[in-house]
Structure formats: C-alpha cells, structure tokens
PDB file of N, CA and C in Angstrom:
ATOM      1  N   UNK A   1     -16.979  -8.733  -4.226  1.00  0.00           N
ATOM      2  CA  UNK A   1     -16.638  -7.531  -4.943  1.00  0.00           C
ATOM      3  C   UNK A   1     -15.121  -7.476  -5.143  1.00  0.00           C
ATOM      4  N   UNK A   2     -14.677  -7.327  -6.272  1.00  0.00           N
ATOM      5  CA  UNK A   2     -13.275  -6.766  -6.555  1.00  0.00           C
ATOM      6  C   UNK A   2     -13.334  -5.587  -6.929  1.00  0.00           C
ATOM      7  N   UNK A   3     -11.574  -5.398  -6.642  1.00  0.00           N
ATOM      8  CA  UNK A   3     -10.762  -3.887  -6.616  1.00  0.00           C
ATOM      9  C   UNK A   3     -10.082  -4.016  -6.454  1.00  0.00           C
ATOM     10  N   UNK A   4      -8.970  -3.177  -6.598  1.00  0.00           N
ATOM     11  CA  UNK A   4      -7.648  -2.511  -6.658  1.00  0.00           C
ATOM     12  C   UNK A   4      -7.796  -1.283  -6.158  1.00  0.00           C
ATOM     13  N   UNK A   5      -6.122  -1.639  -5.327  1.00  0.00           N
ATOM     14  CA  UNK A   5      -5.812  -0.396  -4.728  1.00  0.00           C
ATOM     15  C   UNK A   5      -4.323   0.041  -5.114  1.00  0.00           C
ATOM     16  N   UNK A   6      -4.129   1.345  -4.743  1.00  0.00           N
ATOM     17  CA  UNK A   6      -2.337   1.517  -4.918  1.00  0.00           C
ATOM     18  C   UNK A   6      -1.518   2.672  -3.517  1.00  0.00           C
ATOM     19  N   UNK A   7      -0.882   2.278  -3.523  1.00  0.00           N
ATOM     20  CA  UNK A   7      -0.631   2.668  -2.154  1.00  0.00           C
ATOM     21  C   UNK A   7       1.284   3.668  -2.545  1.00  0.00           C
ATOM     22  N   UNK A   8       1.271   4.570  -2.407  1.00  0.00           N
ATOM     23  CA  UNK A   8       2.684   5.295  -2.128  1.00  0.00           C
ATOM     24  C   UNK A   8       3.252   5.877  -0.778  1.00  0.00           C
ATOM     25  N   UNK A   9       4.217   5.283  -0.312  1.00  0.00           N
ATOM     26  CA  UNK A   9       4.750   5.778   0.635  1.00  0.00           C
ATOM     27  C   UNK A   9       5.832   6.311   0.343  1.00  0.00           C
ATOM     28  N   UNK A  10       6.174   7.518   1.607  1.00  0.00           N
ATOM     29  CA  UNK A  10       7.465   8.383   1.082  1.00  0.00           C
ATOM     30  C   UNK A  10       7.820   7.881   2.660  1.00  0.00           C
ATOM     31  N   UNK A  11       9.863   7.997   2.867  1.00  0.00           N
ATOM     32  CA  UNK A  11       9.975   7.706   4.125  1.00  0.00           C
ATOM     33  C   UNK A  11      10.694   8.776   3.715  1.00  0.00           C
ATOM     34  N   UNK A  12      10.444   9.406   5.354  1.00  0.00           N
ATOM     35  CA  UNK A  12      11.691  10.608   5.783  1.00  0.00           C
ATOM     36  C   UNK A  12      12.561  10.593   6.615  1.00  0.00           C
ATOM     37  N   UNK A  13      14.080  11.122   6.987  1.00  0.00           N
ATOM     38  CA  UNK A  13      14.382  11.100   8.054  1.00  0.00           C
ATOM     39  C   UNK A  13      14.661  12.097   8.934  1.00  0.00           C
ATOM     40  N   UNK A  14      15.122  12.288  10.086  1.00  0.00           N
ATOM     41  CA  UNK A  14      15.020  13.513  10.658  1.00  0.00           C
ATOM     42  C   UNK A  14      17.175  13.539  10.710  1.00  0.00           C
ATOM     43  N   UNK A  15      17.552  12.320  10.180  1.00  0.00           N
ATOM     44  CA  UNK A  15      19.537  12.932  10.806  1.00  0.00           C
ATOM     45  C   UNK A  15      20.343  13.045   9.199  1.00  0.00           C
ATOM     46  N   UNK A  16      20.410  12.541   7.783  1.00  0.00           N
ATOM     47  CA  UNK A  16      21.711  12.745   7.214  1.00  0.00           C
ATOM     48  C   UNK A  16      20.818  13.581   6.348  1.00  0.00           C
ATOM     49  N   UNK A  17      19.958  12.722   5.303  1.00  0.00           N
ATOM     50  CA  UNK A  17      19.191  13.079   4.553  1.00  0.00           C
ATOM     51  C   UNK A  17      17.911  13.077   4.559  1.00  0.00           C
ATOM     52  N   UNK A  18      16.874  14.123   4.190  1.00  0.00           N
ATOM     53  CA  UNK A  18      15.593  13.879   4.590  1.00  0.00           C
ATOM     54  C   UNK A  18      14.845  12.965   3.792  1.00  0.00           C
ATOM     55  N   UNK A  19      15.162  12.694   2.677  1.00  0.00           N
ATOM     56  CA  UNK A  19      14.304  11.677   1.934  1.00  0.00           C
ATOM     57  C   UNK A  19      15.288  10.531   1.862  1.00  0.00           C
ATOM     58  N   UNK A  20      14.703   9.817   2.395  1.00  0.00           N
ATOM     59  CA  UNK A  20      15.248   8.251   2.561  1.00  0.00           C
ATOM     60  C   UNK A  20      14.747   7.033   1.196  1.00  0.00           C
ATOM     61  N   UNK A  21      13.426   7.009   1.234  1.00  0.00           N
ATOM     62  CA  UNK A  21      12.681   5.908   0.209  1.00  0.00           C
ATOM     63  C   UNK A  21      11.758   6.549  -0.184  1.00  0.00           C
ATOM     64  N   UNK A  22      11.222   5.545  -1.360  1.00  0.00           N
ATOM     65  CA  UNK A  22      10.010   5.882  -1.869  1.00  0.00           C
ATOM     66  C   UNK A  22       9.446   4.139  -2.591  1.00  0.00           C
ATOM     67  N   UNK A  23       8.568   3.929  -1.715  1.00  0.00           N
ATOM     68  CA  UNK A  23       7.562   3.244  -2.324  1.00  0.00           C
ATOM     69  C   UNK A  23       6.257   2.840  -2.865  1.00  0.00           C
ATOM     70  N   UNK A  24       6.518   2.145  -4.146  1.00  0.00           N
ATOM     71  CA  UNK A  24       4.878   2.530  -4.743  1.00  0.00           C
ATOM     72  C   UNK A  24       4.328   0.754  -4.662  1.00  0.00           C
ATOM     73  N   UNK A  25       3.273   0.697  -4.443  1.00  0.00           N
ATOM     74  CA  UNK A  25       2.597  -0.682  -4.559  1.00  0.00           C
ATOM     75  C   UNK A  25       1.266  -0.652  -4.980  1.00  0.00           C
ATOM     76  N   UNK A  26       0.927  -1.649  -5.293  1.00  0.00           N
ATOM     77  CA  UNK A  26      -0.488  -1.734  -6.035  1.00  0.00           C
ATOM     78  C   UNK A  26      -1.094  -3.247  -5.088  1.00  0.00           C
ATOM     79  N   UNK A  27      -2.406  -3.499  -5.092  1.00  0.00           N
ATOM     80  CA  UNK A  27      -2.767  -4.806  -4.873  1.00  0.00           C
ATOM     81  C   UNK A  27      -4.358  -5.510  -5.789  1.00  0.00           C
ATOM     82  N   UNK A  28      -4.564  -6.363  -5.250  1.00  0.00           N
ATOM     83  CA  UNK A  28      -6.090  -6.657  -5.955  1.00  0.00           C
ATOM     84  C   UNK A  28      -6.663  -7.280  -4.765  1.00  0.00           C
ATOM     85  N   UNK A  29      -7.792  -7.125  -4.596  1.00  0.00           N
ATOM     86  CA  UNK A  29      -8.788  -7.174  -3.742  1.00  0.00           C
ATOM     87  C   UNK A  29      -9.708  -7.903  -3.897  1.00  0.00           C
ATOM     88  N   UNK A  30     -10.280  -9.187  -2.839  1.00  0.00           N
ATOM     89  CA  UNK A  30     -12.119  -9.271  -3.096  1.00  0.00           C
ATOM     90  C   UNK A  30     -12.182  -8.989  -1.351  1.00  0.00           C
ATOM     91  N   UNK A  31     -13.564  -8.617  -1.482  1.00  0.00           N
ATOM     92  CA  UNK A  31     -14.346  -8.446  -0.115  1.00  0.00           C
ATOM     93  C   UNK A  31     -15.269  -9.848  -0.388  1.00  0.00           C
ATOM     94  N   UNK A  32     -15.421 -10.264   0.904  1.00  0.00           N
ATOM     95  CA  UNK A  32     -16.334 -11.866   1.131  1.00  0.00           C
ATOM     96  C   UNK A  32     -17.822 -11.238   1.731  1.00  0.00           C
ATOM     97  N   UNK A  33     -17.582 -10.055   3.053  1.00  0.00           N
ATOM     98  CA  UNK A  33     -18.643  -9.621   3.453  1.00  0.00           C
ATOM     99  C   UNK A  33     -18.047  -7.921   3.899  1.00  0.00           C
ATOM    100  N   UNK A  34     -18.988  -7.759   4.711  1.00  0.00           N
ATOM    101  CA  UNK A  34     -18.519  -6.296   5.543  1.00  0.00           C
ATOM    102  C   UNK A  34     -17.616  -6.096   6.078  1.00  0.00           C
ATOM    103  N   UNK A  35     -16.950  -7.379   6.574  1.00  0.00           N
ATOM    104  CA  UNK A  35     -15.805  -7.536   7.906  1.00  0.00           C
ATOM    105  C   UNK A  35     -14.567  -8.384   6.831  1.00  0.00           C
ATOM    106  N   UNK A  36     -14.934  -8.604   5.778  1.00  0.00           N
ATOM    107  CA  UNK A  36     -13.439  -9.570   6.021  1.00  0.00           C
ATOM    108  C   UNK A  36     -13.013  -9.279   4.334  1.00  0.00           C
ATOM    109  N   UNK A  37     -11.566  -8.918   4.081  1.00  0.00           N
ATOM    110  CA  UNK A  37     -11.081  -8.824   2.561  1.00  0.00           C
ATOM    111  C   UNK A  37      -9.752  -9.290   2.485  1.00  0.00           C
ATOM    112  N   UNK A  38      -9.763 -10.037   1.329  1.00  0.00           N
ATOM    113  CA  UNK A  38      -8.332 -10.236   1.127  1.00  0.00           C
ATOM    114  C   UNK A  38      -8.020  -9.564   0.215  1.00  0.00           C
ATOM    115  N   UNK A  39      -6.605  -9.706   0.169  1.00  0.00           N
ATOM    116  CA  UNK A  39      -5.565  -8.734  -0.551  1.00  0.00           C
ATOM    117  C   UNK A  39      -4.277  -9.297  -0.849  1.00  0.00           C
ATOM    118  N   UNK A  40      -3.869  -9.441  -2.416  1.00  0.00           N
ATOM    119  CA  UNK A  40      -2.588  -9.810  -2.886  1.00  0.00           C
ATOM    120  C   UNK A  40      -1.794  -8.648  -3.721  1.00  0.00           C
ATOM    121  N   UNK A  41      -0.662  -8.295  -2.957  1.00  0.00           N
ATOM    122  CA  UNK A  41       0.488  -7.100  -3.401  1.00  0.00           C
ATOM    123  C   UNK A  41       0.910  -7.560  -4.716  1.00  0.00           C
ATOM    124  N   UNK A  42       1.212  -7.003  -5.617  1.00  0.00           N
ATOM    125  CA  UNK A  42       2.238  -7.241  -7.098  1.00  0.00           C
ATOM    126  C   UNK A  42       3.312  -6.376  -6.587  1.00  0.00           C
TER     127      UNK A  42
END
C-alpha cells in the first residue's frame, strides 16, 4: 500500500524568543505488512 504523509513542526522556546522554527515535511510511503513501512522525506 502507498501514501503520503506531511508532517509540521513548530519549535518553541522558553528564554529570548518564543518561536524559534518552523518545519514542514512531506514523505511517501509503502507498507510491506502490519509491522513494517518504509518511508522517504522530500
């Protein structure tokens, strides 16, 4: 089975400024069975 996923992370900090980063990523996916998937980031 294939898919895609996309993933956003925000980083915060707690000392100068509170927003530090922001990252967005995407990947593509196959599943082989129940237990096992790979995954390649763009």
């Amino acid at each position: 089975m294939l898919d895609l996923s996309s993933y956003n992370e925000i980083f915060l900090n707690t000392r100068d400024k509170v927003f530090d980063r922001n990252r967005l990523d995407s990947a593509f996916g196959y599943k082989t069975n129940k237990n096992v998937r790979l995954e390649t980031a763009t």
